[in-house]
N, C-alpha and C. Protein backbone atom coordinates (compact mmCIF):
# COMPACT_ATOMS: atom_id res chain seq x y z
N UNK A 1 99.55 111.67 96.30
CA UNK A 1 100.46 110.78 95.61
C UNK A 1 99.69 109.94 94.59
N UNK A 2 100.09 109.58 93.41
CA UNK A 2 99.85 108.75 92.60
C UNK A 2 99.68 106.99 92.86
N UNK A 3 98.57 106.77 92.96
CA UNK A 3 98.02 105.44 93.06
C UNK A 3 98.58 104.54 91.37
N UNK A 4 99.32 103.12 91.54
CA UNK A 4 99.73 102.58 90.26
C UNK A 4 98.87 101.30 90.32
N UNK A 5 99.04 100.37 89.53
CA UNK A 5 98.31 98.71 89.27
C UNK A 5 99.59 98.00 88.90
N UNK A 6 100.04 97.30 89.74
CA UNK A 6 101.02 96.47 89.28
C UNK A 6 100.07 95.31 88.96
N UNK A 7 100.87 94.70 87.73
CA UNK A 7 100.54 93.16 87.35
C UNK A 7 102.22 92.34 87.18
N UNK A 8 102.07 91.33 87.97
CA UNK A 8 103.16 90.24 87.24
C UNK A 8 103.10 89.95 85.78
N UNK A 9 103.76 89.60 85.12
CA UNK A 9 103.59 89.49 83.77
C UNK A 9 104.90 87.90 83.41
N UNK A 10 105.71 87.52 83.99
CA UNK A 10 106.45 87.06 84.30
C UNK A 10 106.64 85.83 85.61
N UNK A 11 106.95 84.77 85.31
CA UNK A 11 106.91 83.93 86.12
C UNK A 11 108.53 83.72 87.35
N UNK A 12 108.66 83.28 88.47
CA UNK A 12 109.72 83.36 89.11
C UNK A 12 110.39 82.09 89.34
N UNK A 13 110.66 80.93 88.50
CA UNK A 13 111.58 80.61 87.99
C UNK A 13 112.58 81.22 87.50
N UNK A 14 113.76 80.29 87.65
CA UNK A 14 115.04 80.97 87.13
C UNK A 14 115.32 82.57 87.84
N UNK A 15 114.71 83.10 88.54
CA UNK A 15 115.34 84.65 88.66
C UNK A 15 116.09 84.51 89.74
N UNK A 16 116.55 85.58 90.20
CA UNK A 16 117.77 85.68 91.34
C UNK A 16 116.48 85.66 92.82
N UNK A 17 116.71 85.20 93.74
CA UNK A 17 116.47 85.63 95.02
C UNK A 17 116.06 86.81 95.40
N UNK A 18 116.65 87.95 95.17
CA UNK A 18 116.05 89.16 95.40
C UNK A 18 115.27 89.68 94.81
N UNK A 19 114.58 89.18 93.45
CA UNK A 19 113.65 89.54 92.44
C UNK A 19 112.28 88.53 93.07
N UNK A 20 112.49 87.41 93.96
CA UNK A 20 111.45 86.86 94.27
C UNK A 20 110.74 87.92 95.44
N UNK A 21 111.66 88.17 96.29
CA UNK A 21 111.35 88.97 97.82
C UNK A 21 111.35 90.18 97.11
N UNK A 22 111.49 90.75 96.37
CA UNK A 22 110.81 92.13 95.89
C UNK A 22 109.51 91.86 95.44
N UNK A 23 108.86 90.95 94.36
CA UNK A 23 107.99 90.51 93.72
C UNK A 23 106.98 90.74 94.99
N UNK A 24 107.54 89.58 96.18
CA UNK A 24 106.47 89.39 97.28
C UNK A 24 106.56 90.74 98.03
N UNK A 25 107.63 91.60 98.48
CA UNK A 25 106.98 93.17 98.81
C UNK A 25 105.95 94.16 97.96
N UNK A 26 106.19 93.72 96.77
CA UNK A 26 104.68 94.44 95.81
C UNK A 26 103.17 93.50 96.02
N UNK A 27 103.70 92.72 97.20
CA UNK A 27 101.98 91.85 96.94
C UNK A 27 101.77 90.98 95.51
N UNK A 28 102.69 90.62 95.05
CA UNK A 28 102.71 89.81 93.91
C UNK A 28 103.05 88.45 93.78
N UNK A 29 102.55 87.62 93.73
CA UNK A 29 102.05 86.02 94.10
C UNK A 29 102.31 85.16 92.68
N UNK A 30 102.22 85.43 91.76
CA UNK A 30 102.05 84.62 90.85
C UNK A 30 101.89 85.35 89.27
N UNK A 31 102.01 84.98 88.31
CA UNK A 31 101.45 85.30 87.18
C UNK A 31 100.15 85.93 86.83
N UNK A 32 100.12 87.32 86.32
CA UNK A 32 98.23 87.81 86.51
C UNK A 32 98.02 88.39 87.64
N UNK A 33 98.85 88.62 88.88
CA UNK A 33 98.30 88.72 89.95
C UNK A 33 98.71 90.38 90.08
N UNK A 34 97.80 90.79 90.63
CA UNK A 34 97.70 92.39 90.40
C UNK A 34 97.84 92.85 92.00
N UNK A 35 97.77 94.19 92.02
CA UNK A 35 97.82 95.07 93.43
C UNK A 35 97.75 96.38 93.02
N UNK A 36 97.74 96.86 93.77
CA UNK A 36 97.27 98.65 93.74
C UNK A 36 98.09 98.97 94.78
N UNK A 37 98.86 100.12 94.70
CA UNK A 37 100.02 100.49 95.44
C UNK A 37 100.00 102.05 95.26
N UNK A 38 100.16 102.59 96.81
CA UNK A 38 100.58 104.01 96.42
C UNK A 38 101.82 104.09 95.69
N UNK A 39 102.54 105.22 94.88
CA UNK A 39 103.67 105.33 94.21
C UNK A 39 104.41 106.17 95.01
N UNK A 40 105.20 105.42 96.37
CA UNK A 40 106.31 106.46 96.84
C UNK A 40 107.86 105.91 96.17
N UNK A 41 108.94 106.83 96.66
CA UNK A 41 109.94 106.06 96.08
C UNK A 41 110.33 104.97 96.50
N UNK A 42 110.20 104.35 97.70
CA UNK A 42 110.59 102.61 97.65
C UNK A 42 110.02 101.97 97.04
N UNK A 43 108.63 102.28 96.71
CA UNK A 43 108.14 101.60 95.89
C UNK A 43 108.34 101.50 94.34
N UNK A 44 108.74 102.58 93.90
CA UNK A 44 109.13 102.88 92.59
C UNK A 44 110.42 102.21 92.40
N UNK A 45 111.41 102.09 93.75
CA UNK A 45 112.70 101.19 93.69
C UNK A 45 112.65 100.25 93.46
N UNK A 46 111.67 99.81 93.93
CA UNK A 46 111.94 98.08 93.86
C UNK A 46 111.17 97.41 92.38
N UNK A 47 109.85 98.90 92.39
CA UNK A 47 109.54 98.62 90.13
C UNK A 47 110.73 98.12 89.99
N UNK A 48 111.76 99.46 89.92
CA UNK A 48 112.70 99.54 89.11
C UNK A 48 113.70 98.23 88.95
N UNK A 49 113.72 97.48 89.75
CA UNK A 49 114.93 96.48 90.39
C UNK A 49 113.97 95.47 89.09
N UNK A 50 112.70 94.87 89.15
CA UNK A 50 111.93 93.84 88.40
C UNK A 50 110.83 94.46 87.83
N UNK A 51 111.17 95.26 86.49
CA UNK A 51 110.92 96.48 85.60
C UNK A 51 110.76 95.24 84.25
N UNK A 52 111.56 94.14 84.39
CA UNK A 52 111.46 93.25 83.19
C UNK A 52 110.10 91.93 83.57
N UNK A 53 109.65 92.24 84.51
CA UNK A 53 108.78 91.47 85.18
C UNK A 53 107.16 91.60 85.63
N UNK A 54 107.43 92.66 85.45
CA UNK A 54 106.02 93.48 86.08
C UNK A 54 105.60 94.57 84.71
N UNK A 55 104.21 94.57 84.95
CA UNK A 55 103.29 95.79 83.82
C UNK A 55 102.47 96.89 85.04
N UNK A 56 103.00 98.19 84.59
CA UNK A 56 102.70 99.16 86.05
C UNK A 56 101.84 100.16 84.87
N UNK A 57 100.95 100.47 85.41
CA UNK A 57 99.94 101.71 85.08
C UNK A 57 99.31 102.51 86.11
N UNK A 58 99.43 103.57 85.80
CA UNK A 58 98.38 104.61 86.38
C UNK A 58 97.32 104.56 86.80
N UNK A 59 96.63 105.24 87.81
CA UNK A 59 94.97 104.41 88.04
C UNK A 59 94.83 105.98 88.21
């Protein structure tokens, strides 16, 4: 499976509730804050849900 790099790019003010508790299932804490994630599809779901929030690349 394909290994990705999420980064926050986006701060969590103002967003809905479920964009915070997705944020925190990617291991994502704050602004800048990165993780390395295998790429299965829940994980690609919940990209998808805060896709305006996050910067995802390939490793």
């Amino acid at each position: 499976m394909k290994k990705v790099r999420i980064t926050q790019i986006k701060g969590i003010v103002r967003v809905l509730p479920e964009h915070k508790v997705n944020l925190a299932a990617l291991g994502l804490h704050g602004v800048d804050s990165t993780n390395e994630l295998t790429l299965t599809p829940a994980i690609q779901g919940i990209i998808n849900r805060v896709r305006h929030m996050v910067k995802v690349e390939e490793i």
